[in-house]
Protein backbone atom coordinates (compact mmCIF):
# COMPACT_ATOMS: atom_id res chain seq x y z
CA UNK A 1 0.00 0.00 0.00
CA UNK A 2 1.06 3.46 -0.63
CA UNK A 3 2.57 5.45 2.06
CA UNK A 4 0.20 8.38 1.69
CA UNK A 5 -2.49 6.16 1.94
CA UNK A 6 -1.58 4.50 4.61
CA UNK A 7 -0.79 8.51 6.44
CA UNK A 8 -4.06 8.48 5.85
CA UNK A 9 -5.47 5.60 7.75
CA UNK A 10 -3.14 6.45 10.45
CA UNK A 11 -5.01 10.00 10.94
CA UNK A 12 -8.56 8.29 10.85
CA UNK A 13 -7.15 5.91 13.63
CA UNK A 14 -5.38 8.65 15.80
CA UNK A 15 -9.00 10.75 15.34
CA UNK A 16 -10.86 7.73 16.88
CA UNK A 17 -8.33 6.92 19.36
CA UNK A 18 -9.42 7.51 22.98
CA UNK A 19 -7.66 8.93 25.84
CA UNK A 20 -5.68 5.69 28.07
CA UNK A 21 -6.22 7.08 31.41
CA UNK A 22 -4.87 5.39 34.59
CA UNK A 23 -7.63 4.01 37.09
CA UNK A 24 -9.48 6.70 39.50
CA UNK A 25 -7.74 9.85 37.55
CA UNK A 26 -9.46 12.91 38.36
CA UNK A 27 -11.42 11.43 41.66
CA UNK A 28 -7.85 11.21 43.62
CA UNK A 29 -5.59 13.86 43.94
CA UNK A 30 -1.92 13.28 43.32
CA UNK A 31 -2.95 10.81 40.42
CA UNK A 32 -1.57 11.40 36.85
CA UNK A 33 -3.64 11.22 33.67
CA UNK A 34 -0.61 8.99 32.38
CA UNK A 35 -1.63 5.16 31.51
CA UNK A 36 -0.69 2.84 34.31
CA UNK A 37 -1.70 -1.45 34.13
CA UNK A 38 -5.08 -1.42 36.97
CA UNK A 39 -4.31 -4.49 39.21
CA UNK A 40 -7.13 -4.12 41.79
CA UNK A 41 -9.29 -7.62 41.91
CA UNK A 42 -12.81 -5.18 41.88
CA UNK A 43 -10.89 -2.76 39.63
CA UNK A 44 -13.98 -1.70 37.19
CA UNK A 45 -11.15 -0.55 34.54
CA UNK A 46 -9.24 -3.68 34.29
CA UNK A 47 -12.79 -5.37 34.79
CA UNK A 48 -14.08 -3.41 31.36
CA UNK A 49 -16.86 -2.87 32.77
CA UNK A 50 -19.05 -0.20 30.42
CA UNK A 51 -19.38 3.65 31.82
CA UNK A 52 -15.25 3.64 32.94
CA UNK A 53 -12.50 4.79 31.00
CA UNK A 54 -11.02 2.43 27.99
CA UNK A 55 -8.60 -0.42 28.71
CA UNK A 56 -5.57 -0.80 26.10
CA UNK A 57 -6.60 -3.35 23.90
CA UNK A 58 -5.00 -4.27 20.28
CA UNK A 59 -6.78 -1.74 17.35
CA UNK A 60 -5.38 1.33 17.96
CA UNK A 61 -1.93 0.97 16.19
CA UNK A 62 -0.87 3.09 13.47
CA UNK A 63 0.31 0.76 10.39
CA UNK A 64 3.68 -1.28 10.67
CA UNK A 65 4.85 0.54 7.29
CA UNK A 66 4.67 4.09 8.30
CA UNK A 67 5.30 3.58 12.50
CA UNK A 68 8.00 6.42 13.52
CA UNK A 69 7.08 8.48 10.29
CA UNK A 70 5.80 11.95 10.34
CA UNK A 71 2.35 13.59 10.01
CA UNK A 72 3.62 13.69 6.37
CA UNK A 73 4.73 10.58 5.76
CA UNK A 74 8.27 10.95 5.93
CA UNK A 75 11.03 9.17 7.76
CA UNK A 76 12.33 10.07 10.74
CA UNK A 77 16.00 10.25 11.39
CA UNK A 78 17.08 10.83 15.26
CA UNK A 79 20.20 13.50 15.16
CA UNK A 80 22.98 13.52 17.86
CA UNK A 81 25.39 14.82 15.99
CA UNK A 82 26.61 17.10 12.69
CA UNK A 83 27.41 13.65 11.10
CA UNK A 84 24.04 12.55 11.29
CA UNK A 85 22.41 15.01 9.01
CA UNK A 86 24.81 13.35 6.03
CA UNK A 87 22.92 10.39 5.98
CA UNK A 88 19.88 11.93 5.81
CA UNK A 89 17.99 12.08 2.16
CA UNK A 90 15.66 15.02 2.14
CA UNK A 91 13.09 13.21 -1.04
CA UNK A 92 11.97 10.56 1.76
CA UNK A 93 13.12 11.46 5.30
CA UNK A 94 13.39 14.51 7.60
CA UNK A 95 16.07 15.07 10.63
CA UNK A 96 14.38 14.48 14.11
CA UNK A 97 17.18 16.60 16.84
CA UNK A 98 17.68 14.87 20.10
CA UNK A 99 16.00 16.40 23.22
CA UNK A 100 19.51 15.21 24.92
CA UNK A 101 21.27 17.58 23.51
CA UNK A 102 22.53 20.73 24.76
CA UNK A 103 22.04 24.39 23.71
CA UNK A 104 25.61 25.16 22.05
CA UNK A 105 25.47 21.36 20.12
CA UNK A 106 22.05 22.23 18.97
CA UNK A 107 22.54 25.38 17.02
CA UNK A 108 25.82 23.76 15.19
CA UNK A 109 23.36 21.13 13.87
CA UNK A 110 20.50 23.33 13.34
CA UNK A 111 22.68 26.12 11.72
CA UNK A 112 24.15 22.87 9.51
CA UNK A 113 20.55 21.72 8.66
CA UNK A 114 20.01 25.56 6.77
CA UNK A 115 22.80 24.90 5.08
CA UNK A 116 21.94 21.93 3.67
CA UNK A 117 18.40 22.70 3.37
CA UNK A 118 17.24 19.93 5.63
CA UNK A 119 13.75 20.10 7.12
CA UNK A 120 14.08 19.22 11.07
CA UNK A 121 10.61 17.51 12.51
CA UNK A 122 11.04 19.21 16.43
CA UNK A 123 12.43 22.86 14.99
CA UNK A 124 9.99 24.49 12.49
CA UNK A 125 11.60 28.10 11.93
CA UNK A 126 15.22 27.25 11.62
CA UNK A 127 16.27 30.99 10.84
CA UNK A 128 14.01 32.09 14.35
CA UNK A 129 15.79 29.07 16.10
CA UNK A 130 19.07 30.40 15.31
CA UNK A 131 18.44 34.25 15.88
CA UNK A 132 16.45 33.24 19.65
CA UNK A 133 19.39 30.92 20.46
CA UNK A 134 22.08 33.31 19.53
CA UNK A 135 20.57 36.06 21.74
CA UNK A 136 19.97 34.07 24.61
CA UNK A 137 23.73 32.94 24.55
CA UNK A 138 24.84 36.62 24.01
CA UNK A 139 22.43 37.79 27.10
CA UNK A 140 23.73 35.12 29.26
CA UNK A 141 26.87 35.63 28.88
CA UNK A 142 26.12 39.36 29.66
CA UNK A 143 25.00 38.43 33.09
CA UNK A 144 28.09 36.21 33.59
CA UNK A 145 30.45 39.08 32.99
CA UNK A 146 28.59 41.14 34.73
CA UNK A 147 28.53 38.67 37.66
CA UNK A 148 32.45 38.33 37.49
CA UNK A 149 32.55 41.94 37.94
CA UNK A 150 30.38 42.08 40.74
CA UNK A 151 32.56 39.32 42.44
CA UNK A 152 35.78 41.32 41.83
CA UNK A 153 34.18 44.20 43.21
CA UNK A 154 33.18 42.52 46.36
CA UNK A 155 36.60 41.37 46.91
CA UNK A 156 38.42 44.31 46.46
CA UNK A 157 35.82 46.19 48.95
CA UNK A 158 36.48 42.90 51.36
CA UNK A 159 40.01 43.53 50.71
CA UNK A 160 40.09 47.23 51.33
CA UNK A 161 37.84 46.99 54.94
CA UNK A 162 40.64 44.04 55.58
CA UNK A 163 43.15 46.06 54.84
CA UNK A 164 41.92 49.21 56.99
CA UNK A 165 41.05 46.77 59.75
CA UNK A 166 44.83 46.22 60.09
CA UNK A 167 45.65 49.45 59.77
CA UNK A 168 43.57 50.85 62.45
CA UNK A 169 44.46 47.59 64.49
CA UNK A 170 48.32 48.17 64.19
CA UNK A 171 47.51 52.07 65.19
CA UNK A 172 45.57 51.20 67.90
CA UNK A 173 48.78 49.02 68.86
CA UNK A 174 50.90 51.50 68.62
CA UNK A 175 49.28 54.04 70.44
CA UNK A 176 48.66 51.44 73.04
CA UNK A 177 52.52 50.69 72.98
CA UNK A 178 53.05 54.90 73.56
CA UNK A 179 50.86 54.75 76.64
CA UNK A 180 52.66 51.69 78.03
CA UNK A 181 55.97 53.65 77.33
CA UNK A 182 54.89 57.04 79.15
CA UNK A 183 52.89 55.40 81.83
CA UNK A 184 56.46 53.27 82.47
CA UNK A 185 58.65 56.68 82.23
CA UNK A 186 56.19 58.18 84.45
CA UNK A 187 56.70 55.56 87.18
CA UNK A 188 60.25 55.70 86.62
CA UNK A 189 60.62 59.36 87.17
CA UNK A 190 58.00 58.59 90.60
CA UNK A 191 60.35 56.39 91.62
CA UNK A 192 63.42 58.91 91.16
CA UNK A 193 61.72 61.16 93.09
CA UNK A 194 60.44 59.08 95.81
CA UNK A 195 64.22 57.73 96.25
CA UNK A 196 65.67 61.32 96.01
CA UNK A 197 63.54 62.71 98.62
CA UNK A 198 63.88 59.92 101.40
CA UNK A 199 67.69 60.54 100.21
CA UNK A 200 67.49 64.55 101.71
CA UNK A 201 65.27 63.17 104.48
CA UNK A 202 68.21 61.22 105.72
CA UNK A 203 70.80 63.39 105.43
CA UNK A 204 68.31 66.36 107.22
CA UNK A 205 67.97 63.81 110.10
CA UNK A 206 72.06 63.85 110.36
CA UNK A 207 72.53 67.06 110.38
């Protein structure tokens, strides 16, 4: 069978396809709308019992032929790196980019998709990919320098109040130093005096 045929069929499916919900979703809080297997013996889900959500049963595949394809009916190809978008053949197959991927990787694959005019599945605007990318980068790194700045700045002002706490420590040291000096002088010189006068004392009490 043709390919666009069987898109076709696929879309018809997909329209008729319900919604797999997990067992008591929406009644419990803290329960996720993702599937999960019901296990309970009573469980009215696993039970099928009519006027509950739909169990998984077999139906609701897309065709073998075009599983993994696009909405188109091309191929996908999963890109991790430059490399990858060689092998690609843009008549029959379109680059999917891994989600793995980081930021800087991304836009060297993306900006080598323009070039070789290959249509990418999870990036629709390559050219608005490129430009958003480029200014985020530019923008961070911005606030980077500016945060390196702000760090030196802060060190130097830690540095200075360091610097002036020693300062005014080694004054306060000194000064302390002065007063120990004079205060010792001045005890010295008490003492002189105290010794000179019992010294005329005696020699009064002779005479």
């Amino acid at each position: 069978m043709e390919k666009t045929k069987l898109v076709e069929i696929r879309k018809d499916l997909k329209n008729k396809k319900p919604d797999f919900v997990r067992s008591d979703y929406g009644k419990k809080p803290g329960l996720f709308k993702k599937w999960h297997r019901p296990k309970g013996i009573t469980n009215k889900l696993r039970l099928k019992k009519r006027g509950y959500y739909i169990h998984i049963s077999s139906g609701y595949r897309s065709p073998a032929a075009i599983r993994g394809f696009s909405k188109n009916g091309f191929e996908l190809v999963k890109v991790n790196k430059i490399a990858d978008l060689k092998n690609i053949d843009n008549s029959s197959q379109i680059g999917l980019v891994s989600g793995k991927l980081g930021q800087k990787k991304k836009l060297e694959i993306v900006q080598k998709a323009k070039e070789l005019k290959i249509v990418l599945q999870n990036i629709n605007d390559l050219d608005k990919y490129v430009k958003s990318v480029e200014e985020d980068m530019k923008l961070r790194k911005n606030k980077k320098h500016e945060v390196s700045k702000k760090k030196e700045q802060k060190t130097k002002e830690v540095a200075e109040k360091v610097k002036a706490k020693e300062t005014e420590d080694k004054k306060k040291l000194n000064e302390e130093k002065k007063l120990s000096e004079t205060e010792k002088t001045d005890k010295e010189e008490e003492i002189l005096k105290k010794e000179k006068h019992e010294k005329e004392k005696i020699l009064t009490q002779k005479q």
